[in-house]
Structures are given as C-alpha cells and as structure tokens.
N, C-alpha and C. Protein backbone atom coordinates (compact mmCIF):
# COMPACT_ATOMS: atom_id res chain seq x y z
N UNK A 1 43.83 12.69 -6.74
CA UNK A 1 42.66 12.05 -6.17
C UNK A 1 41.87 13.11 -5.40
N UNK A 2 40.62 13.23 -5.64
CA UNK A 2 39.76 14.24 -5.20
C UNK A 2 39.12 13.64 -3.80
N UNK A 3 38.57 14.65 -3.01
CA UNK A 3 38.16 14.03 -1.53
C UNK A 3 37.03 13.00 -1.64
N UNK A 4 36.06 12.65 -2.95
CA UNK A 4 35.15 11.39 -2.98
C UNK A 4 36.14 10.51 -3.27
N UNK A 5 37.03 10.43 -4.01
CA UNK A 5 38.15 9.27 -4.47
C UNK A 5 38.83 8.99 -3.39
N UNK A 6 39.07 9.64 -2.56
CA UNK A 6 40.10 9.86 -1.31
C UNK A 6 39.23 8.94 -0.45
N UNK A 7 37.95 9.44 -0.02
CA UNK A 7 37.09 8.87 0.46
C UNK A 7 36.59 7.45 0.42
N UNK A 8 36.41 6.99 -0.50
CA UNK A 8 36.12 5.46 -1.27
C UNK A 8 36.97 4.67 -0.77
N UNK A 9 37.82 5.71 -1.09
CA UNK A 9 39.40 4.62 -1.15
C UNK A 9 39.36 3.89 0.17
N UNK A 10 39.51 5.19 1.32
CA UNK A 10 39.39 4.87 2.38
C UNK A 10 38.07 3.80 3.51
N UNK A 11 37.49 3.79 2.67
CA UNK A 11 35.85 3.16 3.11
C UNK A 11 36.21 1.49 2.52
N UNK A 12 36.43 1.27 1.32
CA UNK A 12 36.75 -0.14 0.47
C UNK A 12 37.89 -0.66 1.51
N UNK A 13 38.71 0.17 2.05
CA UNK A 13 39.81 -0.53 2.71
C UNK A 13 39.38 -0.80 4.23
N UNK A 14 38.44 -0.43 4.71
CA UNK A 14 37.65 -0.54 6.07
C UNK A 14 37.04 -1.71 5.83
N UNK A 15 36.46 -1.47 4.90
CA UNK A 15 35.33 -2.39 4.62
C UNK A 15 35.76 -4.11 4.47
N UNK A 16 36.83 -3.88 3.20
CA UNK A 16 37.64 -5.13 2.99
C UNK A 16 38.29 -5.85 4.61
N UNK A 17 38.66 -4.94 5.29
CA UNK A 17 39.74 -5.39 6.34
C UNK A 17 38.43 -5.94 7.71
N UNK A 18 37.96 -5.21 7.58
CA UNK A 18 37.13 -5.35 8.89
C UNK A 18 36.04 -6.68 8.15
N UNK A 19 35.81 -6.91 7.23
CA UNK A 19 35.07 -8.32 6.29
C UNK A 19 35.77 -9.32 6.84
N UNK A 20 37.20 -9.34 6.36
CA UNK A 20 38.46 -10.18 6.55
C UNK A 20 38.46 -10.85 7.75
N UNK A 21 38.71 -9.82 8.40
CA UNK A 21 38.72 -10.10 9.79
C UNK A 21 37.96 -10.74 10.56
N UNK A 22 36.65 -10.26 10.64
CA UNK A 22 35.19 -10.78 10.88
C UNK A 22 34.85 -12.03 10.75
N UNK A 23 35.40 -12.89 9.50
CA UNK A 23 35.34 -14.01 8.86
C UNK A 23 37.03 -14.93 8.69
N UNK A 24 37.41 -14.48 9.94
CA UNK A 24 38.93 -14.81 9.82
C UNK A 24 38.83 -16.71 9.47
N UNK A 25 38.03 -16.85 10.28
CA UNK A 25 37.58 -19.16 9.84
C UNK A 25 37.96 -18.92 8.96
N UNK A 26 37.49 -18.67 7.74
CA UNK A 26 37.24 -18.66 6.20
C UNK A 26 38.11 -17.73 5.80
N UNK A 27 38.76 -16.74 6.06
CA UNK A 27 39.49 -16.24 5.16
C UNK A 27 41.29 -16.35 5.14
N UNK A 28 41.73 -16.83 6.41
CA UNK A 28 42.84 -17.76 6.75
C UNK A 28 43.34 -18.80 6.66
N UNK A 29 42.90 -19.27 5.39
CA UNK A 29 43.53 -20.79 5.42
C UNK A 29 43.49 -21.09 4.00
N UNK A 30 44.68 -22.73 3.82
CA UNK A 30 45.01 -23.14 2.28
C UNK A 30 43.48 -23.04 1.69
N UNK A 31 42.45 -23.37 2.02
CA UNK A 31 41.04 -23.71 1.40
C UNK A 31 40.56 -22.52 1.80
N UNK A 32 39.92 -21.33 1.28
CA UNK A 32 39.48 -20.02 1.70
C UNK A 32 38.42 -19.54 0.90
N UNK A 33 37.28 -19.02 1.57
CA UNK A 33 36.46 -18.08 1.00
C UNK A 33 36.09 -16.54 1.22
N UNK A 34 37.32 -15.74 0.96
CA UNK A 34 37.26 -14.43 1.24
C UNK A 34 36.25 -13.72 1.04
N UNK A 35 35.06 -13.69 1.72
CA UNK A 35 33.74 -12.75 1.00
C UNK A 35 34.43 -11.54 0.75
N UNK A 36 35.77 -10.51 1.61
CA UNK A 36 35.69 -9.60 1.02
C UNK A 36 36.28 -9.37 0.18
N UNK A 37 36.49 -10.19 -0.48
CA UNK A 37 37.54 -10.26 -2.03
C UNK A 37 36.23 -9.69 -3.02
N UNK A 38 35.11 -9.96 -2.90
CA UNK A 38 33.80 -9.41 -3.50
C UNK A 38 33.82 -8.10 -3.48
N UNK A 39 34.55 -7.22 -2.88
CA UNK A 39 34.40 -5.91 -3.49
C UNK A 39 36.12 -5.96 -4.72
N UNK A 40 36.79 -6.75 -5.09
CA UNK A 40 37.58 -6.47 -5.77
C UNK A 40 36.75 -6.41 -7.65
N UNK A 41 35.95 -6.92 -7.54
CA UNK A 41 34.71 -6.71 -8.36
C UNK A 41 34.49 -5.11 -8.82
N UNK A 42 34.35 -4.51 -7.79
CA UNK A 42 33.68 -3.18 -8.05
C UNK A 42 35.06 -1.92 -8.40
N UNK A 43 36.01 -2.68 -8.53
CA UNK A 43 36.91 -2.05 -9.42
C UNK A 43 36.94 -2.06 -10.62
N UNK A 44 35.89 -3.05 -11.38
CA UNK A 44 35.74 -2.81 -12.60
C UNK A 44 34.72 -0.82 -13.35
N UNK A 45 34.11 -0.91 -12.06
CA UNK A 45 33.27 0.32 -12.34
C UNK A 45 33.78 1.37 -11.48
N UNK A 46 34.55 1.36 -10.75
CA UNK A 46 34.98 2.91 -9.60
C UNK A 46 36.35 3.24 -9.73
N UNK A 47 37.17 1.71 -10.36
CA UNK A 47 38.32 2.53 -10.99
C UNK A 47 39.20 2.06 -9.56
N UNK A 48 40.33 2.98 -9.67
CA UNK A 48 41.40 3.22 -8.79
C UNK A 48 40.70 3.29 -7.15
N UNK A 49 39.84 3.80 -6.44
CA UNK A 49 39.92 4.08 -5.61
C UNK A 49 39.69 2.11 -4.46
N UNK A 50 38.99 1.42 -5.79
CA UNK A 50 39.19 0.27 -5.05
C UNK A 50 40.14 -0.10 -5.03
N UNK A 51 40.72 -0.28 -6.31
CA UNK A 51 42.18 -0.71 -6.78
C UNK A 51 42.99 -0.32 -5.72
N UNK A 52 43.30 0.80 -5.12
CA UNK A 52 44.10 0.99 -3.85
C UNK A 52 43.01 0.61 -2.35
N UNK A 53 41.97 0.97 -2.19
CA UNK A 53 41.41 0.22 -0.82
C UNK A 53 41.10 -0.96 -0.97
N UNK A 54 41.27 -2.00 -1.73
CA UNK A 54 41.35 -3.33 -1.64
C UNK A 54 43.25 -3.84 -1.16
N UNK A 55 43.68 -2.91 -1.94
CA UNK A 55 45.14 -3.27 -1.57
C UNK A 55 45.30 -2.85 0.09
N UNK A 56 45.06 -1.75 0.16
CA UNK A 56 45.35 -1.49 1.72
C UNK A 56 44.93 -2.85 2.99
N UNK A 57 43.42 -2.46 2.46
CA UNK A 57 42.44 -3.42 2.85
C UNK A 57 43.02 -4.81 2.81
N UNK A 58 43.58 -5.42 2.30
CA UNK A 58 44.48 -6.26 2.48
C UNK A 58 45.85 -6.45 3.39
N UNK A 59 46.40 -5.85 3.15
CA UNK A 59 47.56 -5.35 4.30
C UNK A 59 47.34 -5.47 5.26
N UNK A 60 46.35 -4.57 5.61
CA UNK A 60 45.53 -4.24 7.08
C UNK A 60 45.34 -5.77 7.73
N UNK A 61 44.38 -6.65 7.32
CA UNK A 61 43.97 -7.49 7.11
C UNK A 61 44.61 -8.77 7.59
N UNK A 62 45.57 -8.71 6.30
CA UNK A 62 46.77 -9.75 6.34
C UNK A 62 47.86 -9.50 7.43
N UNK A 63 48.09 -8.89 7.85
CA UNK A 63 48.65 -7.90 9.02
C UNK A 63 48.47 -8.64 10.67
N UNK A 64 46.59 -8.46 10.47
CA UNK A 64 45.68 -9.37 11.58
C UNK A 64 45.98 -11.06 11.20
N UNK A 65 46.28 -11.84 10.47
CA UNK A 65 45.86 -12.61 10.14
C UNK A 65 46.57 -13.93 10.43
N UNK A 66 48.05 -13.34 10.65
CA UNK A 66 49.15 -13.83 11.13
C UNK A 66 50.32 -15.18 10.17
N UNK A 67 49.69 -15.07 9.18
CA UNK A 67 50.49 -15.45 8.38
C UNK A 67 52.09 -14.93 8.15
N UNK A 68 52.26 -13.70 8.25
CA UNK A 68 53.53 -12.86 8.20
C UNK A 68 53.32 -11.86 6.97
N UNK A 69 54.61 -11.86 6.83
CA UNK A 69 54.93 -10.65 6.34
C UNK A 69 54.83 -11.16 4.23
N UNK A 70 55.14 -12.13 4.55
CA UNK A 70 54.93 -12.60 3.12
C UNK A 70 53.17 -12.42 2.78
N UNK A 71 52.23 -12.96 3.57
CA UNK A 71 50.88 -12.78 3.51
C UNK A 71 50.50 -11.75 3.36
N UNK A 72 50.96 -10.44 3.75
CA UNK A 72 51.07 -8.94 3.93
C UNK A 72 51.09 -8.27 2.58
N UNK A 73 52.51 -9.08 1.80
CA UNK A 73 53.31 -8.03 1.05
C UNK A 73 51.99 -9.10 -0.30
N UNK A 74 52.38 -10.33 0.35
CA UNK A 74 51.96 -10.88 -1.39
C UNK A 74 50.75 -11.14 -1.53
N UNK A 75 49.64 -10.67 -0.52
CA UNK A 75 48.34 -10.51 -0.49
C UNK A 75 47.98 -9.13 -1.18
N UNK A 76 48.75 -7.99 -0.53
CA UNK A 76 48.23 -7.04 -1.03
C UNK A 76 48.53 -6.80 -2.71
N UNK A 77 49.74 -7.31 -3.09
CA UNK A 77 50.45 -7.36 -4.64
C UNK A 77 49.02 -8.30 -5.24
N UNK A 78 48.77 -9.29 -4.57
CA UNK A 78 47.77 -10.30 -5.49
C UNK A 78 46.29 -9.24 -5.61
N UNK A 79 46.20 -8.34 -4.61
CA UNK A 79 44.53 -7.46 -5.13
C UNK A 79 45.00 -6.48 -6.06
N UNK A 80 46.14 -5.87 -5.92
CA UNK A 80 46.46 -4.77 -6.78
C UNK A 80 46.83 -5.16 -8.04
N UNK A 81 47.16 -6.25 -8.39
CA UNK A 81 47.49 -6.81 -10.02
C UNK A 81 45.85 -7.56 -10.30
N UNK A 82 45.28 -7.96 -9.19
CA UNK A 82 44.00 -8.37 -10.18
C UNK A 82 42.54 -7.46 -10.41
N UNK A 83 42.80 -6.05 -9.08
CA UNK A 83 42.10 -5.17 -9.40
C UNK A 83 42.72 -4.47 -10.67
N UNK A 84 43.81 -3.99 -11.06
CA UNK A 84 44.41 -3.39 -12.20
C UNK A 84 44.08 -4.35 -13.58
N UNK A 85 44.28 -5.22 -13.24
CA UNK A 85 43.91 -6.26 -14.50
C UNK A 85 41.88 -6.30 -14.94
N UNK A 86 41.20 -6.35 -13.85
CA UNK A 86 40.10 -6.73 -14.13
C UNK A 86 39.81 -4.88 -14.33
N UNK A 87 40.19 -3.45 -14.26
CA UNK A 87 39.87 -2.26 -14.36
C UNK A 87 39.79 -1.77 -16.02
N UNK A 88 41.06 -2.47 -16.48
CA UNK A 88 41.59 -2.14 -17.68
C UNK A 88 40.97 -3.64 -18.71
N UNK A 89 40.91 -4.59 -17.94
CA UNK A 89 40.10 -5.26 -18.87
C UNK A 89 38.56 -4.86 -19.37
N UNK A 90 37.92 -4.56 -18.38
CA UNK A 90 36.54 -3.95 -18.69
C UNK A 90 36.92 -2.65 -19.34
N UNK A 91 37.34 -1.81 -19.16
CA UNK A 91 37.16 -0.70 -19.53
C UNK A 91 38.16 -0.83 -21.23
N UNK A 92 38.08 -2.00 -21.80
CA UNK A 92 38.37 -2.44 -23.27
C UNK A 92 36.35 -2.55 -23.78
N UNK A 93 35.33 -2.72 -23.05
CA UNK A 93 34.18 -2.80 -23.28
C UNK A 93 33.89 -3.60 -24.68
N UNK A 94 34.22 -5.08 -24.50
CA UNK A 94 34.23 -5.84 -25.61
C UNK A 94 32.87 -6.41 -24.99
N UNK A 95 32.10 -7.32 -26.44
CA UNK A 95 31.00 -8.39 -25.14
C UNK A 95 31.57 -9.47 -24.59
N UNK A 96 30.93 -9.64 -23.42
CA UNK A 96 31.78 -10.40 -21.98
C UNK A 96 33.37 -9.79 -21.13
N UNK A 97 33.39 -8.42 -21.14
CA UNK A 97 34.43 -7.51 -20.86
C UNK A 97 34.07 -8.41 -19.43
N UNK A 98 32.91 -7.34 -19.06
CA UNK A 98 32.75 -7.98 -16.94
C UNK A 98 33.20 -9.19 -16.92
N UNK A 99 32.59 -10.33 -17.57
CA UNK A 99 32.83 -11.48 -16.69
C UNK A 99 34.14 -11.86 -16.98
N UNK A 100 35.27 -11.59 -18.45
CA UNK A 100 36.49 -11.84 -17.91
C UNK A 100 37.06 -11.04 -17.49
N UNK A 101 36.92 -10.02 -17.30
CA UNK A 101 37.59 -9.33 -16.13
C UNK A 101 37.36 -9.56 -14.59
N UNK A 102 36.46 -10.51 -14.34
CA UNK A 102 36.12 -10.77 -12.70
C UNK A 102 37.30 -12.22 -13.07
N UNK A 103 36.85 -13.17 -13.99
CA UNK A 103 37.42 -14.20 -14.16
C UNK A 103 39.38 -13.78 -13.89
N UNK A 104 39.42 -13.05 -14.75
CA UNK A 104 40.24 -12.61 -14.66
C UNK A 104 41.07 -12.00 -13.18
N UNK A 105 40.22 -11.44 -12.48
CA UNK A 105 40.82 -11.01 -11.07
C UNK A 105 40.88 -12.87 -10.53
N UNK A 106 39.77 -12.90 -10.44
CA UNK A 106 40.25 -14.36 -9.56
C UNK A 106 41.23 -15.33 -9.98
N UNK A 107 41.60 -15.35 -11.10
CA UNK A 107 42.76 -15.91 -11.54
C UNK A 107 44.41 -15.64 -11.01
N UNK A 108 44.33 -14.11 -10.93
CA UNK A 108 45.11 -13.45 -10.72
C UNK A 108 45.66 -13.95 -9.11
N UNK A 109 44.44 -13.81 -8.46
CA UNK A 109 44.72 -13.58 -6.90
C UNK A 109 44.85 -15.16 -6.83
N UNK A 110 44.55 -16.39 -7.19
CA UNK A 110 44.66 -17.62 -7.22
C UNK A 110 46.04 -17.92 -7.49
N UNK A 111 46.74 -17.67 -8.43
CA UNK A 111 47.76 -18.11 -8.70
C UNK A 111 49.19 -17.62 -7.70
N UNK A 112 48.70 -16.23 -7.23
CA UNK A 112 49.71 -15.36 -6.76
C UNK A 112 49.30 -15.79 -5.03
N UNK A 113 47.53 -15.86 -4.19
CA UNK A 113 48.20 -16.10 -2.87
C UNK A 113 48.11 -17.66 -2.97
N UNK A 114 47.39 -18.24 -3.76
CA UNK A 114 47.34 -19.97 -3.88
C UNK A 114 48.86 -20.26 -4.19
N UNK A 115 50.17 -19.46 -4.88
CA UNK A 115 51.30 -19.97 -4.87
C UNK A 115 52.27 -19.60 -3.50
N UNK A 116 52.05 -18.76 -3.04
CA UNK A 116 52.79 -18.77 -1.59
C UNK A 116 51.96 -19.12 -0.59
N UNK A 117 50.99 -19.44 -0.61
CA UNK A 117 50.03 -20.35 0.50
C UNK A 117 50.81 -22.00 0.35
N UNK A 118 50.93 -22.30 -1.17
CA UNK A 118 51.44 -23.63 -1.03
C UNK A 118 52.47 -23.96 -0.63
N UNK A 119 53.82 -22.81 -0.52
CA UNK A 119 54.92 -22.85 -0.37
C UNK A 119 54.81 -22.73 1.69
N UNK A 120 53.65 -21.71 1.83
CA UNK A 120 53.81 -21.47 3.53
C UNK A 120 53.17 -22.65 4.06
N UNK A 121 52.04 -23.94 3.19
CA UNK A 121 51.78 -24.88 4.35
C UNK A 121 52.26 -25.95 3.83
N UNK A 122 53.36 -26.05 2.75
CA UNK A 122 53.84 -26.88 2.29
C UNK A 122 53.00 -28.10 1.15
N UNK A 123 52.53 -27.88 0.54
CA UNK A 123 52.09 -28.42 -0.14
C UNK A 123 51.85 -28.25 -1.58
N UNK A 124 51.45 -29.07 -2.73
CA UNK A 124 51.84 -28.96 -3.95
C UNK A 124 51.07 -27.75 -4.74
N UNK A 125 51.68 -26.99 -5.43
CA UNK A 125 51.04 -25.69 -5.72
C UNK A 125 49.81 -25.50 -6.31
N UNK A 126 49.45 -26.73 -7.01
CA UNK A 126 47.70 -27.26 -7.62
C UNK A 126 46.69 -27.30 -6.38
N UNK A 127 47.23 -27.32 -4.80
CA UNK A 127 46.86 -27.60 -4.05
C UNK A 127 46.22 -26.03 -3.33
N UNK A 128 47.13 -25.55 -3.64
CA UNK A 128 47.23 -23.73 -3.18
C UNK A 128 46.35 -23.07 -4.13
N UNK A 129 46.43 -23.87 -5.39
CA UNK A 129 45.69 -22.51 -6.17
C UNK A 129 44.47 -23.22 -6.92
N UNK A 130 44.17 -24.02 -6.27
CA UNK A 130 42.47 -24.58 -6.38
C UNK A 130 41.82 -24.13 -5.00
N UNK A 131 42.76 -24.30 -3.72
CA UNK A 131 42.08 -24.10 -2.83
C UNK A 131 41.49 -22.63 -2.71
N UNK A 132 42.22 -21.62 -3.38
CA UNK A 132 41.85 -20.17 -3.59
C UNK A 132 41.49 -19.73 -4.47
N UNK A 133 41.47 -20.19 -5.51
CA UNK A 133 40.28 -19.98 -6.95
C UNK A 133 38.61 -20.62 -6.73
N UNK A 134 38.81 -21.68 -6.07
CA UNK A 134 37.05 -21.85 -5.39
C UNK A 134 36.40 -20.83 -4.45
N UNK A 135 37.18 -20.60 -4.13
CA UNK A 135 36.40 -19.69 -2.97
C UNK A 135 36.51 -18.15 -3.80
N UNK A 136 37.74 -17.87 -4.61
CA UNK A 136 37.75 -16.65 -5.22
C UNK A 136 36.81 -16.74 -6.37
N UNK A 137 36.37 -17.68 -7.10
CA UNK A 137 34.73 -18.14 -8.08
C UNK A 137 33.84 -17.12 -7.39
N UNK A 138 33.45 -18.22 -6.12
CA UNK A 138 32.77 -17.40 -5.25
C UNK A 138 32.42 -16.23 -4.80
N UNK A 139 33.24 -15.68 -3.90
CA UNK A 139 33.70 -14.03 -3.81
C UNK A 139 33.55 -13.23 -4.80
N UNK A 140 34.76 -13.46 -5.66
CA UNK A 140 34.71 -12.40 -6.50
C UNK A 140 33.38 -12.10 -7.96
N UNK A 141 33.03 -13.56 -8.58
CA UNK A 141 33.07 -13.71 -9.73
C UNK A 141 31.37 -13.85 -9.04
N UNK A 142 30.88 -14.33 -8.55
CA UNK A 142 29.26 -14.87 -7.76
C UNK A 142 28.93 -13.29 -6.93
N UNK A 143 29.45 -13.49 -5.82
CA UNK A 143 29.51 -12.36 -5.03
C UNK A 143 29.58 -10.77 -5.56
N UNK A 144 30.64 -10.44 -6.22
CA UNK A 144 31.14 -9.87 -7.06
C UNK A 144 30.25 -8.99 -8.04
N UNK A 145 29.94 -10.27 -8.97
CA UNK A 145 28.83 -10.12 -9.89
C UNK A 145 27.53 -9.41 -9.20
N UNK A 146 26.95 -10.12 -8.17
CA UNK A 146 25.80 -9.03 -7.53
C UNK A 146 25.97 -7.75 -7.11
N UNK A 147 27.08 -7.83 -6.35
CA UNK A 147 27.70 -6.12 -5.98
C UNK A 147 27.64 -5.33 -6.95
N UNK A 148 28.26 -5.58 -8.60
CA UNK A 148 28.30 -4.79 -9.45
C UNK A 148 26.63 -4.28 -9.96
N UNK A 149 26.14 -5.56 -10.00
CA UNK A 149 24.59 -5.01 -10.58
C UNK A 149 23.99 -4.11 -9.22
N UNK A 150 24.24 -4.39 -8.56
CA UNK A 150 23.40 -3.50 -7.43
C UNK A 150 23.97 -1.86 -7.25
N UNK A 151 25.01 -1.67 -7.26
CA UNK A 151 25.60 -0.35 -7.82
C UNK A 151 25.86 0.19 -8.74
N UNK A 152 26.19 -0.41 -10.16
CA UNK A 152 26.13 -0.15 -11.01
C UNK A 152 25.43 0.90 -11.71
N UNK A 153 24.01 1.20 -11.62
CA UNK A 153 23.28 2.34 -12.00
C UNK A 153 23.09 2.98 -10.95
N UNK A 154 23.39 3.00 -9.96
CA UNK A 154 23.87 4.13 -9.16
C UNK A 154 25.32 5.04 -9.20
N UNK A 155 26.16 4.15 -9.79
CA UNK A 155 27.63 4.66 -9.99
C UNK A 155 27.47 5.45 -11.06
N UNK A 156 26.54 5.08 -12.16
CA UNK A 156 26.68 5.80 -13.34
C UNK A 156 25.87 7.09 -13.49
N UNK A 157 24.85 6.91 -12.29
CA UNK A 157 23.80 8.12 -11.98
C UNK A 157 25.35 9.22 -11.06
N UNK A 158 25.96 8.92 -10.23
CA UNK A 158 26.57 9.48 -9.84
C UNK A 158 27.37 10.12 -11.04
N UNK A 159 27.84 9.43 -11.69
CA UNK A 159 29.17 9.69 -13.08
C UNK A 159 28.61 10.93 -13.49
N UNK A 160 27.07 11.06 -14.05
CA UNK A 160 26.59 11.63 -14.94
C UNK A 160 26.41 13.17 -14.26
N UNK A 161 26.14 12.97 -12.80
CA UNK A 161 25.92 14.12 -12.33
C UNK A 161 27.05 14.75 -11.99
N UNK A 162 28.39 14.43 -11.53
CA UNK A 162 29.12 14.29 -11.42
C UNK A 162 29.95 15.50 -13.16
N UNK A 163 29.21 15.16 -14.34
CA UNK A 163 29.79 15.62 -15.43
C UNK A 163 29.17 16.84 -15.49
N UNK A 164 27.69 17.02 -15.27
CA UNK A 164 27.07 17.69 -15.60
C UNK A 164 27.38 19.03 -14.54
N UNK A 165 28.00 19.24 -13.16
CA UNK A 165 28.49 19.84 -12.89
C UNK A 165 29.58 20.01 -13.13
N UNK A 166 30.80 19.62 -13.71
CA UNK A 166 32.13 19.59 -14.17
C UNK A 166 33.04 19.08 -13.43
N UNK A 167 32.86 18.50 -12.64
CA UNK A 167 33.30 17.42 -11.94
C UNK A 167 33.65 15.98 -12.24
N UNK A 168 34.69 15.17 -12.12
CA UNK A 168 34.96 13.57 -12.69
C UNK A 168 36.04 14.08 -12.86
C-alpha cells in the first residue's frame, strides 16, 4: 500500500467513524440508517483502501456505540465481506455491475448485522434484517449511488494521471 492508499484508507475510516458517531440516534438501533455505510459504495471504484477504512471505521465506531464486542467484531466482518463482495463484483464490468454490487453490499451487511442485532434485542431474525436492509437501500444503494457519480470522474482523472506518470 502506497502513502495515497495508506492515506484514504486512513481518511474513509475517520470519516465512517466520526459519521457513525455523529448520527449515533440512527445508527444504533434494530431499525437503522447508517448514512456512513454510504461510503461502503465507493469501494466499488478505490478498491481496497475503503475496503479496509470502512472496516476500521467500523470498529472504531462500533467500539463507541456500546453494543459490545459482538457489534465490534461482527460489524466490522459485515463491511469487509460486503465491501469485498461489491469490489470484485463491479470490477466483473457486466451491464448493471454497480447497482448489483451496491445491492449486493447491502445485502451482505443486512443479513450479517440484521442477524446478530436480532439475536442481541431478541427478536425474530426477519425483524433484524429488514430493519437494516431499509436503511442500508438507503445509505448504501441511494446515498451510495450519488457518492459514486460525484467522484467517479475524478477518481478516474486521478487513475489516468496517476499511469501516465508510472504510478498505480
């Protein structure tokens, strides 16, 4: 990892945690709308460095959040399997790669913190993982979706220059 990758990394995981936090109402509970789950999106185009500062960024986060240690471990596992999933799905570049690969992250993170959310407030697991796939629609797949178009040709203006000095 080079010091811009290093860098990112470290900024996505600020960014995510200090979002989190900020919006703890909404991002603490069986029914949740994590706005900063919206940068797990922009791992479809930057690759790894979200893929790990969303995970951190989570930790961090979940850490503050007081759920425990299960919220911690299986928050951060739920960004890192649906940033890895939605990275490698796009980068198959079929038509509609983006949108199931966002679909795809929010699925991911739905099933995985919507199933130990249902188990930590006791309730039936359809209950856990609707309450966190609406709000992850939201976030990731709504939210998400704008983040990517708004950087997007800036990421790739970066890429290009980035080659043309020998760099990437």
């Amino acid at each position: 990892m080079n010091a811009r990758q290093l860098s990112l990394t470290a900024i996505v995981a600020a960014l995510y945690a200090t979002g989190t936090i900020v919006l703890a109402p909404i991002s603490f509970a069986l029914f949740q709308c994590r706005v900063a789950d919206s940068l797990l999106a922009l791992s479809t185009i930057l690759g790894w460095p979200v893929i790990i500062g969303t995970t951190v960024g989570c930790a961090i986060a979940n850490a503050y959040g007081g759920l425990g240690p299960v919220d911690v471990v299986g928050g951060s596992i739920a960004n890192f399997a649906a940033t890895a999933a939605g990275y490698y799905i796009y980068r198959l570049r079929f038509r509609g790669a983006l949108i199931t690969a966002l679909l795809a992250e929010a699925l991911v993170v739905s099933v995985i913190v919507g199933g130990y959310l249902a188990v930590l407030f006791q309730v039936p697991f359809e209950v856990g993982f609707i309450g966190v796939l609406l709000g992850s629609l939201v976030a990731i797949v709504g939210l998400g979706w704008l983040l990517i178009a708004i950087f997007a040709k800036r990421v790739q203006g970066l890429e290009a220059a980035g080659r043309s000095k020998g760099h990437n």
